[in-house]
PDB file of N, CA and C in Angstrom:
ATOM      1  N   UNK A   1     134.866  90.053  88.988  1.00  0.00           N
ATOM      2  CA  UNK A   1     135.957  90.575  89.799  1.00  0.00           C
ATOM      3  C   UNK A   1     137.154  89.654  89.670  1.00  0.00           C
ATOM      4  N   UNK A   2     138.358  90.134  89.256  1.00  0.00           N
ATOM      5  CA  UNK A   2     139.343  89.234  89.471  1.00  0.00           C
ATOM      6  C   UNK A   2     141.089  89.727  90.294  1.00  0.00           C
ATOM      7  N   UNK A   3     141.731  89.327  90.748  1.00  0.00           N
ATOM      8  CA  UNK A   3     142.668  90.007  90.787  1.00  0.00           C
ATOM      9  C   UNK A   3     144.106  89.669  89.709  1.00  0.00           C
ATOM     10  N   UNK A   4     144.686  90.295  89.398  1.00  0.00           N
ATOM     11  CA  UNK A   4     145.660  90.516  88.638  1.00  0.00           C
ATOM     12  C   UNK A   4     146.861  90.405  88.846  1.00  0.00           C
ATOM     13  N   UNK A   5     148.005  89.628  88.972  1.00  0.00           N
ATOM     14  CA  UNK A   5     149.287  89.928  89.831  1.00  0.00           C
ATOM     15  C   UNK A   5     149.989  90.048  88.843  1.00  0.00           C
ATOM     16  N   UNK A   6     151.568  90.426  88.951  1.00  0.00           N
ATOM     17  CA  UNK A   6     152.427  90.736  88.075  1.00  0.00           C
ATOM     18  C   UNK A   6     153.784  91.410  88.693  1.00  0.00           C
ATOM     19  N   UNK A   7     154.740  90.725  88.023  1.00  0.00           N
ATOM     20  CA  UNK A   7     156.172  91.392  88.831  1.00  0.00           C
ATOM     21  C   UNK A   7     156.987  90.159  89.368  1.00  0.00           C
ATOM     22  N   UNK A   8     156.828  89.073  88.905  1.00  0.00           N
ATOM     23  CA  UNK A   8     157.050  87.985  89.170  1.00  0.00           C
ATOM     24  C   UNK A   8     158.739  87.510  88.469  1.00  0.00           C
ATOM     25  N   UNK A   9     159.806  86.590  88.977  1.00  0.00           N
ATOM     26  CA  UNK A   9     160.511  86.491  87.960  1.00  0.00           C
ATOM     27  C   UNK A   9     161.720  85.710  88.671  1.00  0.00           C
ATOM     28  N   UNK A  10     162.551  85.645  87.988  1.00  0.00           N
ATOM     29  CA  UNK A  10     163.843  84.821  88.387  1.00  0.00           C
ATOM     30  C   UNK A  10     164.821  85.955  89.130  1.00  0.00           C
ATOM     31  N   UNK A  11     165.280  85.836  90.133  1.00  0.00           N
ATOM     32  CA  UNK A  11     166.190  86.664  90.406  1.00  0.00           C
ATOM     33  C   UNK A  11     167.315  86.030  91.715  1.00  0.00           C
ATOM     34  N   UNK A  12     168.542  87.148  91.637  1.00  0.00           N
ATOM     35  CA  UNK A  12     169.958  86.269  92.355  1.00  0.00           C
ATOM     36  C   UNK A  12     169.543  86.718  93.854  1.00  0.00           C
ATOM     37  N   UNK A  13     170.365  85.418  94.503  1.00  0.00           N
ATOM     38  CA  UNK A  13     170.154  86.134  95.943  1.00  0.00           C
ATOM     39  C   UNK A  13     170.402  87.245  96.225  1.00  0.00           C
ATOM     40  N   UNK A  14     169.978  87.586  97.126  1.00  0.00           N
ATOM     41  CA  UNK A  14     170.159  89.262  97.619  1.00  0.00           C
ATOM     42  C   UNK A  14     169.556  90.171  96.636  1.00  0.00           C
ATOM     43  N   UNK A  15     168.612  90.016  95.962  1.00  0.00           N
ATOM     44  CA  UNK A  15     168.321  90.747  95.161  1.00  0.00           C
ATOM     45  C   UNK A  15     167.042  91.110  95.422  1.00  0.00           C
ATOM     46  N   UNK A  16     166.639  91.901  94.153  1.00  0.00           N
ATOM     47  CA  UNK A  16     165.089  92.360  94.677  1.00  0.00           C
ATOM     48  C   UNK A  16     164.321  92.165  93.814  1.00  0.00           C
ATOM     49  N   UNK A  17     162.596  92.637  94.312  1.00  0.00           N
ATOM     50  CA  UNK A  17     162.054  92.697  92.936  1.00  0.00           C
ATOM     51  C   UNK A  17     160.671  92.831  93.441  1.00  0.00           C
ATOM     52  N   UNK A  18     159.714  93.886  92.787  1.00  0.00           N
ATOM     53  CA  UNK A  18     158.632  94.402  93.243  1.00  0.00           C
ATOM     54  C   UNK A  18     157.642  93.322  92.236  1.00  0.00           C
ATOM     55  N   UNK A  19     156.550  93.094  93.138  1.00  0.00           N
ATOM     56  CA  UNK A  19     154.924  92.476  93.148  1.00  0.00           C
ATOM     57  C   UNK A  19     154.052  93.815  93.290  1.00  0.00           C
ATOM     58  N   UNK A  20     153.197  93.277  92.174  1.00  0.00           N
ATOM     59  CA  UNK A  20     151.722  94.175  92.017  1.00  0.00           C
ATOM     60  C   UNK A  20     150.790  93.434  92.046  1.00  0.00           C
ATOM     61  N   UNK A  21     149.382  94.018  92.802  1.00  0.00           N
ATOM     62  CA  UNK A  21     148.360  93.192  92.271  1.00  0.00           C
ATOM     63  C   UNK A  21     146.967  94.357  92.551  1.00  0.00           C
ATOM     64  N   UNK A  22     146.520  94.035  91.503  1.00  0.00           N
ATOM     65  CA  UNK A  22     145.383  95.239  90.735  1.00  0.00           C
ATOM     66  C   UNK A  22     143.430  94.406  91.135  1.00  0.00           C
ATOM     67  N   UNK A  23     142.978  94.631  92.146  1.00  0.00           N
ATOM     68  CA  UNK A  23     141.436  94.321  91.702  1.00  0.00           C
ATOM     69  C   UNK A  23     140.797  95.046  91.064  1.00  0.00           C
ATOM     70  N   UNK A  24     140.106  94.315  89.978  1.00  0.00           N
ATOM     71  CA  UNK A  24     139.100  95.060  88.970  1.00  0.00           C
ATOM     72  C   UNK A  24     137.716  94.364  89.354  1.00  0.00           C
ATOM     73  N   UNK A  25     136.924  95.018  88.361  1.00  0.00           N
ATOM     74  CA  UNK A  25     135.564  94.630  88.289  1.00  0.00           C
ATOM     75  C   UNK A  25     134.709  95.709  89.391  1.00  0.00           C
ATOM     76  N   UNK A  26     133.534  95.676  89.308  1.00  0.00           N
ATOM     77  CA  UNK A  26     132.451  96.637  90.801  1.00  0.00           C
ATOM     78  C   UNK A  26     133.108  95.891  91.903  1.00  0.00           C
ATOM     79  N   UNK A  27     133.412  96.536  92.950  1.00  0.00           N
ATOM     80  CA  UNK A  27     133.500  96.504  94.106  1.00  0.00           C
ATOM     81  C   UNK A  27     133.316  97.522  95.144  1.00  0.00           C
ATOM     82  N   UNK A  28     132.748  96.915  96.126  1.00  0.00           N
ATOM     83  CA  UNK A  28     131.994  97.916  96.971  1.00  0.00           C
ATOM     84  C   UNK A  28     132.836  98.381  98.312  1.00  0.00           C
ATOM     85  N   UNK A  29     133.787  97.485  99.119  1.00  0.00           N
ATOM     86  CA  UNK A  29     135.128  98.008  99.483  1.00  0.00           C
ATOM     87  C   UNK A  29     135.895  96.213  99.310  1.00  0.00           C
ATOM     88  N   UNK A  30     137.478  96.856 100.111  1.00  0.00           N
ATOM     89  CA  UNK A  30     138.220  96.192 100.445  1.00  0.00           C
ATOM     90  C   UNK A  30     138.949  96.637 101.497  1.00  0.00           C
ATOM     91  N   UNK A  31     138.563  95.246 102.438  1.00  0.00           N
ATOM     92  CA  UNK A  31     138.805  95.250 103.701  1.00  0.00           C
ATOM     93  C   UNK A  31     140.163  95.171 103.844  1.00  0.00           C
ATOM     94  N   UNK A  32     141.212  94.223 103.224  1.00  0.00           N
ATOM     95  CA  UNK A  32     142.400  93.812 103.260  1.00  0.00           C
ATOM     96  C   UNK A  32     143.435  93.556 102.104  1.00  0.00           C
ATOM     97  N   UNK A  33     144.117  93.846 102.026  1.00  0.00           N
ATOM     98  CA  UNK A  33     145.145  92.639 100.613  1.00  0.00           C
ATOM     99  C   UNK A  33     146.442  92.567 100.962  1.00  0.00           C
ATOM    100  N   UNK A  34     146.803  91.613 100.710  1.00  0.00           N
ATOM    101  CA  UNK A  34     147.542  90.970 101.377  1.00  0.00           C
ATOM    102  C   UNK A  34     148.191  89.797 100.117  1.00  0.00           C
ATOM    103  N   UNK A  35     150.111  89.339 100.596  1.00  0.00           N
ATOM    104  CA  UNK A  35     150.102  88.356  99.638  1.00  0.00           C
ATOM    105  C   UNK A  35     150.620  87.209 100.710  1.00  0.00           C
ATOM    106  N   UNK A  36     150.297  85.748  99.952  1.00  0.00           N
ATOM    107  CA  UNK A  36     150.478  84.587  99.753  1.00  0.00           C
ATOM    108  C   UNK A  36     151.583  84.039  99.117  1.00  0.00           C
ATOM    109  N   UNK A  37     152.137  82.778 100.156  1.00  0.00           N
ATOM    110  CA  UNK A  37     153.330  82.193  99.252  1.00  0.00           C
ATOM    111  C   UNK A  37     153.062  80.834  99.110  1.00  0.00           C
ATOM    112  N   UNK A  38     153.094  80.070  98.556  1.00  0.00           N
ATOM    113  CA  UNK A  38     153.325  78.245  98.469  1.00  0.00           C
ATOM    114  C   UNK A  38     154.812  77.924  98.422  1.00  0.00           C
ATOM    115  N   UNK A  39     156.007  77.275  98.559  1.00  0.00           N
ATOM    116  CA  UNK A  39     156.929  77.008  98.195  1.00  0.00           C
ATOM    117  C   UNK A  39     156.652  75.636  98.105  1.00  0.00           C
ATOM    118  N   UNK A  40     157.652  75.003  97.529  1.00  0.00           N
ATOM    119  CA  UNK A  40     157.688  73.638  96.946  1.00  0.00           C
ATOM    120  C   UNK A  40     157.972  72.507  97.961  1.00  0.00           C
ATOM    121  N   UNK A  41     156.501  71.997  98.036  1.00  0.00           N
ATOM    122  CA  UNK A  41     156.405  71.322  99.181  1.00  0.00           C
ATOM    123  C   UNK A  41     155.896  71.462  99.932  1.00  0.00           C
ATOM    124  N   UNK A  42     155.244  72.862 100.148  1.00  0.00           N
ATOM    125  CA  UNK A  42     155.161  73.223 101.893  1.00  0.00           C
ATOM    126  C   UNK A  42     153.611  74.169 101.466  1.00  0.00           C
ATOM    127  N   UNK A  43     153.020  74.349 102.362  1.00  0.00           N
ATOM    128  CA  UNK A  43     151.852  74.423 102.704  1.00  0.00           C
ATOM    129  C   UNK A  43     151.857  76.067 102.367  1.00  0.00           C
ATOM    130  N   UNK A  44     150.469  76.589 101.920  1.00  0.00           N
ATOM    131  CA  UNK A  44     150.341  78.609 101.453  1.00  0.00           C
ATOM    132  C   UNK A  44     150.177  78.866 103.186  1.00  0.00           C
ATOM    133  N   UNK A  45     151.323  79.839 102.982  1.00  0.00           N
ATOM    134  CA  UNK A  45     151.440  81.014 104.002  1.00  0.00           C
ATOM    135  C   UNK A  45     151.270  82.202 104.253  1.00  0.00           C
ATOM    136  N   UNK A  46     150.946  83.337 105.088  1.00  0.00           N
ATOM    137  CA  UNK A  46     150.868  84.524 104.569  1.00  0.00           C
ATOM    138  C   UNK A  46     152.199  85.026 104.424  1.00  0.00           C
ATOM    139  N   UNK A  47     152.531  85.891 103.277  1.00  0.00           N
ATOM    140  CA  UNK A  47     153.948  86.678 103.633  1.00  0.00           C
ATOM    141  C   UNK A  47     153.197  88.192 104.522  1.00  0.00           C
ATOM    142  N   UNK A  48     152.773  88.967 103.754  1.00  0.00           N
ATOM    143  CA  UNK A  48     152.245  90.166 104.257  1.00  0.00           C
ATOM    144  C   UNK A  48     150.474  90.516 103.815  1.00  0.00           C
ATOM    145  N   UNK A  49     150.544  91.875 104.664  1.00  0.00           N
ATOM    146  CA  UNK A  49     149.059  92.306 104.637  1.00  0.00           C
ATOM    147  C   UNK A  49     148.766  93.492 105.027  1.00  0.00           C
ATOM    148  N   UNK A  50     147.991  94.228 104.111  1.00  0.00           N
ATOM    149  CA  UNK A  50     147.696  95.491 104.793  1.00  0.00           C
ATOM    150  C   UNK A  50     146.324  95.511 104.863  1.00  0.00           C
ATOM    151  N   UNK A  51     145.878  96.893 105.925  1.00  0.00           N
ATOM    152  CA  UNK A  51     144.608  96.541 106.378  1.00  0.00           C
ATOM    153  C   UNK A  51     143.792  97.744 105.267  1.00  0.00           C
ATOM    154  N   UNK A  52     142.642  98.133 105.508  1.00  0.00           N
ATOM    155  CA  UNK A  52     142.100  99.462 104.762  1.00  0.00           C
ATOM    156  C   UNK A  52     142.419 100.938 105.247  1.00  0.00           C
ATOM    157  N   UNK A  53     143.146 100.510 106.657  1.00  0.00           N
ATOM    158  CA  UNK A  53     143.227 101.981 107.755  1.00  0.00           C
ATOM    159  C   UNK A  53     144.768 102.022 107.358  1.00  0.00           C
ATOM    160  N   UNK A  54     145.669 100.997 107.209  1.00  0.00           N
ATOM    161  CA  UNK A  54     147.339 101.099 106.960  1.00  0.00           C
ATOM    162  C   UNK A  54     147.833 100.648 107.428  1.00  0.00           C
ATOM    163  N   UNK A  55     147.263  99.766 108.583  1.00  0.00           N
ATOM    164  CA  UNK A  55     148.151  98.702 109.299  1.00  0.00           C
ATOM    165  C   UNK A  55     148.506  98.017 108.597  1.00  0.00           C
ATOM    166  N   UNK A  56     149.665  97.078 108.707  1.00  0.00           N
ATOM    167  CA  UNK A  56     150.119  96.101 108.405  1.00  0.00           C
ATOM    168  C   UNK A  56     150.795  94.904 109.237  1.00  0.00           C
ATOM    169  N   UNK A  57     151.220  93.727 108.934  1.00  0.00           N
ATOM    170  CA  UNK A  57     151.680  92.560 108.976  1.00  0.00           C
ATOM    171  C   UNK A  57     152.158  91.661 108.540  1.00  0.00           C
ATOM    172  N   UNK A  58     153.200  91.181 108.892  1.00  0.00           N
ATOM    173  CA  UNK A  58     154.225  90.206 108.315  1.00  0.00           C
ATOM    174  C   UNK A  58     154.806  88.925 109.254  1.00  0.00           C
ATOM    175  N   UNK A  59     154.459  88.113 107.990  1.00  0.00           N
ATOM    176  CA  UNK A  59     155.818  87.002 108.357  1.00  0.00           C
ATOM    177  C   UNK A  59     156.724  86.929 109.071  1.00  0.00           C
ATOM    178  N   UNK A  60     157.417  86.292 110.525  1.00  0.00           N
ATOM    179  CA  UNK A  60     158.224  86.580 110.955  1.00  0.00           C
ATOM    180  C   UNK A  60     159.248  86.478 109.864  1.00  0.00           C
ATOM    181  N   UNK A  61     159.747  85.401 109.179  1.00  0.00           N
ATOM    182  CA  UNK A  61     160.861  85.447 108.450  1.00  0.00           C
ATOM    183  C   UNK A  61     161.200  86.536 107.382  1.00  0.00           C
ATOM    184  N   UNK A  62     159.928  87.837 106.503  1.00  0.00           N
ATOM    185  CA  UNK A  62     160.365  88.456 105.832  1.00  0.00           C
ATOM    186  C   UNK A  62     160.430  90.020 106.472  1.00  0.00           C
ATOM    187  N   UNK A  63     160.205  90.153 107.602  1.00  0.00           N
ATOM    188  CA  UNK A  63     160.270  91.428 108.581  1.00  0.00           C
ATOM    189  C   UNK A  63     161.736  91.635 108.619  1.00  0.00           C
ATOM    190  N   UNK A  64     161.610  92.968 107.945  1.00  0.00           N
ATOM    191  CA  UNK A  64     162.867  93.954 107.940  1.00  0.00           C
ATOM    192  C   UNK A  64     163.129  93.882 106.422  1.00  0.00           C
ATOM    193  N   UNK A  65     162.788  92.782 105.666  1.00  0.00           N
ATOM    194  CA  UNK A  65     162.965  92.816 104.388  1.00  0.00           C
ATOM    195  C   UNK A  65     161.756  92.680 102.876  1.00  0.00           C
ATOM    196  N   UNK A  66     160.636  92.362 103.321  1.00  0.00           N
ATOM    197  CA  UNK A  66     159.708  92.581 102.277  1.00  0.00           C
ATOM    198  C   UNK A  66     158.852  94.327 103.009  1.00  0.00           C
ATOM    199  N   UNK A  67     158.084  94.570 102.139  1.00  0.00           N
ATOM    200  CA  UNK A  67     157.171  96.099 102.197  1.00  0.00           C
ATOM    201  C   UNK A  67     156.432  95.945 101.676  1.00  0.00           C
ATOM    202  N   UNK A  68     154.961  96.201 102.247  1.00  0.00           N
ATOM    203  CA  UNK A  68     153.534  95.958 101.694  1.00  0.00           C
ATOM    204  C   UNK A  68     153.480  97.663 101.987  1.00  0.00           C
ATOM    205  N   UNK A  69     152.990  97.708 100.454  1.00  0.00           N
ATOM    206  CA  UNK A  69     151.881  98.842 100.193  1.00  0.00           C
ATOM    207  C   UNK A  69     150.795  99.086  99.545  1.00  0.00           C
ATOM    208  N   UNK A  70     150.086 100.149  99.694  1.00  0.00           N
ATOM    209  CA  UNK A  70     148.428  99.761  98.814  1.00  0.00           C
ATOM    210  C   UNK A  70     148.008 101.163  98.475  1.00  0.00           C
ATOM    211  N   UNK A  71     147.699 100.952  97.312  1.00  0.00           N
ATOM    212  CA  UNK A  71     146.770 102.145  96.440  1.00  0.00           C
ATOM    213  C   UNK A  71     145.391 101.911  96.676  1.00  0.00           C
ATOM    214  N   UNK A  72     144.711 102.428  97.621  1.00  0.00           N
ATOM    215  CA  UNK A  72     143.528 102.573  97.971  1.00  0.00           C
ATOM    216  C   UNK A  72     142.360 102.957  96.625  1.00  0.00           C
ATOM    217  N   UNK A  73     143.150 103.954  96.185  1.00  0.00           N
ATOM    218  CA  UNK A  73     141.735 104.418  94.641  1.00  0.00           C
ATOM    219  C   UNK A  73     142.019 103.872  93.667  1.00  0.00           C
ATOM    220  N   UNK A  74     143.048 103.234  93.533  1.00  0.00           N
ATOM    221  CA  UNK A  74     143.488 101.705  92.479  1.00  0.00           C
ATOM    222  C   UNK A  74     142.973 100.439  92.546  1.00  0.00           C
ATOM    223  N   UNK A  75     142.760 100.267  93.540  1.00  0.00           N
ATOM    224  CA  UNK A  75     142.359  98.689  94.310  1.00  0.00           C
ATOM    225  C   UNK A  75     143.925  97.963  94.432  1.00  0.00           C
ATOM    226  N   UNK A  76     144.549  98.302  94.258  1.00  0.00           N
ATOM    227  CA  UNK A  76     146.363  97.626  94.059  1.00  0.00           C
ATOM    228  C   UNK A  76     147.247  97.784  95.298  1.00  0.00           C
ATOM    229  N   UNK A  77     147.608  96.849  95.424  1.00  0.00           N
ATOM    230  CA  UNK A  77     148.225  96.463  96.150  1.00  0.00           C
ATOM    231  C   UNK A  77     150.075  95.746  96.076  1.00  0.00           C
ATOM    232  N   UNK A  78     151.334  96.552  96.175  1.00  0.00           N
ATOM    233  CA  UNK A  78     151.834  96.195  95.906  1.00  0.00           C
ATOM    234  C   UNK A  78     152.919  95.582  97.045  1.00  0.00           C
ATOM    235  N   UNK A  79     154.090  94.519  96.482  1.00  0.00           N
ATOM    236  CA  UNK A  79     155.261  94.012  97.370  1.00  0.00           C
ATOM    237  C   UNK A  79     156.062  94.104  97.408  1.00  0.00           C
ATOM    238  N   UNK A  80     156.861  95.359  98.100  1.00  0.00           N
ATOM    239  CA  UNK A  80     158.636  95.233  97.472  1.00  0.00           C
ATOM    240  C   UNK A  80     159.574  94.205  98.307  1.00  0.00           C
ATOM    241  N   UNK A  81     160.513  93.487  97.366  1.00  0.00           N
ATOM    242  CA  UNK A  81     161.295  92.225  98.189  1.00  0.00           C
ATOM    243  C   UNK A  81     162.655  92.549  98.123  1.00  0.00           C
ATOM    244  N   UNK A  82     163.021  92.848  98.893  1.00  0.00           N
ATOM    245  CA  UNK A  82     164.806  92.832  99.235  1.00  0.00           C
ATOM    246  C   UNK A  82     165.278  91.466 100.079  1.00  0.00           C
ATOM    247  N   UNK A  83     166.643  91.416  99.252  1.00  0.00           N
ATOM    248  CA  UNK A  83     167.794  90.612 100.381  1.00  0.00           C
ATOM    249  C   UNK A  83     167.499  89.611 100.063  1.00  0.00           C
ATOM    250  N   UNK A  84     166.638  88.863  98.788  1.00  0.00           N
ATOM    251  CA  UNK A  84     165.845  87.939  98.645  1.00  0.00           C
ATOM    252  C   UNK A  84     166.537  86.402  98.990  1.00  0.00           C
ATOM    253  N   UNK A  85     166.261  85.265  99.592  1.00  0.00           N
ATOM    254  CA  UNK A  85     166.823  84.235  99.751  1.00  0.00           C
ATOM    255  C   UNK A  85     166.473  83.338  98.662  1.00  0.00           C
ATOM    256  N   UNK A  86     167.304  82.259  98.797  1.00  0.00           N
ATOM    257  CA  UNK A  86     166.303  80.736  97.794  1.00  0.00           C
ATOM    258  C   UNK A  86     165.142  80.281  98.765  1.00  0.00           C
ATOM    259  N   UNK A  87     165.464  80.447  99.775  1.00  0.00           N
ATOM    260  CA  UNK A  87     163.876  79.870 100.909  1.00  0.00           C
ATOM    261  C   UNK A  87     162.637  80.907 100.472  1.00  0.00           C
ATOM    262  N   UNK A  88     163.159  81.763  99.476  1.00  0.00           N
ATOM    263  CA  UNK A  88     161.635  82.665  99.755  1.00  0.00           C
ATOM    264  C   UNK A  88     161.262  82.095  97.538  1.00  0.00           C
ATOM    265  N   UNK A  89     161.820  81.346  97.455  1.00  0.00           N
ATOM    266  CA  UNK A  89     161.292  81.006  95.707  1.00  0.00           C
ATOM    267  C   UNK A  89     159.860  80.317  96.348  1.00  0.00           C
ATOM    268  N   UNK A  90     158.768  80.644  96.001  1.00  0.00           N
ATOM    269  CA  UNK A  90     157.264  80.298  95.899  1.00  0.00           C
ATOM    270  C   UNK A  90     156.418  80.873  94.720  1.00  0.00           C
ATOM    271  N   UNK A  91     155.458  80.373  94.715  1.00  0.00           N
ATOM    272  CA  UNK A  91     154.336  81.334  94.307  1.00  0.00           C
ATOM    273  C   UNK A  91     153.873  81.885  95.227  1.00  0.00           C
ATOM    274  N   UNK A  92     153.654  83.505  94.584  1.00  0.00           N
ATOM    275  CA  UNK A  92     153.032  84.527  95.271  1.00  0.00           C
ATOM    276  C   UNK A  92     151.600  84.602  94.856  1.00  0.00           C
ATOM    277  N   UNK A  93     150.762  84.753  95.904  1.00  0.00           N
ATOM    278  CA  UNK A  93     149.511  84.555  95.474  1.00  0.00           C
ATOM    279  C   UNK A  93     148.852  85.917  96.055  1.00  0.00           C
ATOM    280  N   UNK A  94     148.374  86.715  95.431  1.00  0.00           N
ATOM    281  CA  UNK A  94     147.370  87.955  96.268  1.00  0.00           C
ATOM    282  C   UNK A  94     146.152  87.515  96.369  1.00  0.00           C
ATOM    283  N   UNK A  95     145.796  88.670  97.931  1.00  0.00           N
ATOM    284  CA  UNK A  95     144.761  88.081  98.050  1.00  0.00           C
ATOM    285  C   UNK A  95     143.988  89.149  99.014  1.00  0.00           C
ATOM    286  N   UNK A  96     142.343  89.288  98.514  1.00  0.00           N
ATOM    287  CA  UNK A  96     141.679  90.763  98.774  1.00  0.00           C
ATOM    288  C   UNK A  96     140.795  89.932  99.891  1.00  0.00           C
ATOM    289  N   UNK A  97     140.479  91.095 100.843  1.00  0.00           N
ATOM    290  CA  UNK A  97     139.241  90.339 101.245  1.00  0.00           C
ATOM    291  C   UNK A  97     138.134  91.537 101.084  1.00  0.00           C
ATOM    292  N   UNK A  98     137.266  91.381 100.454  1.00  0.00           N
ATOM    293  CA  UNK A  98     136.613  92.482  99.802  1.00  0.00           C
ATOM    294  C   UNK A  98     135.192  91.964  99.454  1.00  0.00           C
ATOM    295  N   UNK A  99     134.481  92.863  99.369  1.00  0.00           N
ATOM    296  CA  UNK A  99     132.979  93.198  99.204  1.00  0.00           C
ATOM    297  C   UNK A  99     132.276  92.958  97.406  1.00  0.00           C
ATOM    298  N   UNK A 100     132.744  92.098  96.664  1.00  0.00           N
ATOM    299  CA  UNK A 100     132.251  92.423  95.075  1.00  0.00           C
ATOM    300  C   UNK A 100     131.142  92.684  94.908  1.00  0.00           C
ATOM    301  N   UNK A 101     130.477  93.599  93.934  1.00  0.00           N
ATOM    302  CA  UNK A 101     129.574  93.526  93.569  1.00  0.00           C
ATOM    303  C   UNK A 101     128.353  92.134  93.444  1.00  0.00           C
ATOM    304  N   UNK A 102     127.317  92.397  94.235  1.00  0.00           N
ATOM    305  CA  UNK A 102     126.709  91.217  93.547  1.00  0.00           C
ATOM    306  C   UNK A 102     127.116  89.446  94.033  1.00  0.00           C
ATOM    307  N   UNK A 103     128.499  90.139  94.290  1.00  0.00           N
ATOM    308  CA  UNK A 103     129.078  88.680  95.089  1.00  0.00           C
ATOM    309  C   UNK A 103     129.871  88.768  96.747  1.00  0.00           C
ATOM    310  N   UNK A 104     129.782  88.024  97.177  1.00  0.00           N
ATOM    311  CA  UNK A 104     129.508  87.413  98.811  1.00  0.00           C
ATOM    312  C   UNK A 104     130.788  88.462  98.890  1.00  0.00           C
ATOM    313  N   UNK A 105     130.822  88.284 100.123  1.00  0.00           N
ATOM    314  CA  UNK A 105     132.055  89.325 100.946  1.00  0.00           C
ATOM    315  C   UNK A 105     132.843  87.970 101.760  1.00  0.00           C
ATOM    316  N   UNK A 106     134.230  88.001 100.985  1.00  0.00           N
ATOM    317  CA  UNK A 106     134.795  86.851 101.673  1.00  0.00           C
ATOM    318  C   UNK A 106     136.303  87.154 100.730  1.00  0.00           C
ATOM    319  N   UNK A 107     137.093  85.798 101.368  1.00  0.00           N
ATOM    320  CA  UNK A 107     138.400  86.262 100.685  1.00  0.00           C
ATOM    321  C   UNK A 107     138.497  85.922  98.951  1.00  0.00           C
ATOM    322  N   UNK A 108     139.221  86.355  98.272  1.00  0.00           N
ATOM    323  CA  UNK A 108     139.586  86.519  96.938  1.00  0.00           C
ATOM    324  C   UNK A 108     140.744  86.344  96.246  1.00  0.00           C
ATOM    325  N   UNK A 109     140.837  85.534  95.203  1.00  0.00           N
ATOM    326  CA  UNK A 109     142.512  85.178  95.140  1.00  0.00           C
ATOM    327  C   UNK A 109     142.973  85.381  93.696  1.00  0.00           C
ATOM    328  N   UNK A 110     144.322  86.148  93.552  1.00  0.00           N
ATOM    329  CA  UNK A 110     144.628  85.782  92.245  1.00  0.00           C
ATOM    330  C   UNK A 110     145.022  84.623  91.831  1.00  0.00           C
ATOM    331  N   UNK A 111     145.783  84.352  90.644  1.00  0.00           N
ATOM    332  CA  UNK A 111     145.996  83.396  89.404  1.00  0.00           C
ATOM    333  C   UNK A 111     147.426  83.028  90.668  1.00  0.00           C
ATOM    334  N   UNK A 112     148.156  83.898  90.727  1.00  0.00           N
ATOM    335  CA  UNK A 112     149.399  83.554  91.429  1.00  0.00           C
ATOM    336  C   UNK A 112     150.766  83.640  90.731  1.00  0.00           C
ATOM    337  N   UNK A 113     151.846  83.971  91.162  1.00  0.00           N
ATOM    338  CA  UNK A 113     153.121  84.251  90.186  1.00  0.00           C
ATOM    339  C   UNK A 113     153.996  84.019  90.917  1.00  0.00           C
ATOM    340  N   UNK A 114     154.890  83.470  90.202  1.00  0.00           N
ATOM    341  CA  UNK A 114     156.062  82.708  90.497  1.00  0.00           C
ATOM    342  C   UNK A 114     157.525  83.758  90.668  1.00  0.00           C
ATOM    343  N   UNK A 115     157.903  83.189  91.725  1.00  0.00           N
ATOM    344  CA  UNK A 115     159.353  83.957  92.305  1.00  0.00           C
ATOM    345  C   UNK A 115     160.369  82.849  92.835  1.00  0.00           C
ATOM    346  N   UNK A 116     161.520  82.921  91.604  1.00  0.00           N
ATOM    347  CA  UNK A 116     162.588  82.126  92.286  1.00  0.00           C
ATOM    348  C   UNK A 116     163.751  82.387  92.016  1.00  0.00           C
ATOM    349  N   UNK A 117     164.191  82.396  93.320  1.00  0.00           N
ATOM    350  CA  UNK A 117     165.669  82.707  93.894  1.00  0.00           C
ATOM    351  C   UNK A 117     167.111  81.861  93.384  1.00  0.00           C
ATOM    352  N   UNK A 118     167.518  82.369  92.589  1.00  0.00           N
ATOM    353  CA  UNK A 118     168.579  80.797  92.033  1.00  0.00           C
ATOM    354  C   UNK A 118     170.090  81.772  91.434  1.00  0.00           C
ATOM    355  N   UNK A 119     170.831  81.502  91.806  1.00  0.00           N
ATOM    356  CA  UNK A 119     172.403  81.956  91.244  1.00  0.00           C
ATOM    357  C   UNK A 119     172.359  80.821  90.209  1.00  0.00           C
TER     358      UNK A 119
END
């Protein structure tokens, strides 16, 4: 099982730019996915999260401006980012909490991809 991210990239303030992230391999469900940020220096945070029913949750700081959505019969999970600041350049990290085949039911992480904000 791994997850996959992608959509990652350099971009100007105020700008945008959509995150994907794809679980493959047997899996038996997924409870959550949700992404992850690190910025430089500072400790992984959650940005957002959706649940398996459609709830969601966010970051105080990216509410009103990031959007979590999820392809349920995909396993994918994607992030759209508007209005983007330099405080939001991190790695984005996804992250499932899901049932794998064969393996434990607990959280799951991708490789992680890089987003930074720079004029």
């Amino acid at each position: 099982v791994q997850l996959v991210e992608s959509g990652g990239g350099l971009v100007q303030p105020g700008g945008s730019l959509g995150l994907s992230c794809a679980a493959s391999g047997r899996i038996f469900s997924i409870d959550a996915m949700g992404w992850y940020r690190q910025g430089p220096g500072k400790e992984r945070e959650l940005v957002a999260r959706i649940f398996s029913g459609g709830s969601t949750n966010y970051a105080d700081s990216v509410k009103g401006r990031f959007s979590i959505s999820r392809d349920n019969a995909k396993n994918t999970v994607y992030l759209q980012i508007n209005s983007l600041k330099p405080e939001d350049t991190a790695v984005y990290y996804c992250n499932a909490l899901m049932k794998p085949y064969m393996q434990p039911y607990g959280d799951y992480w991708g490789q992680g991809t890089q987003v930074t904000v720079s004029s």
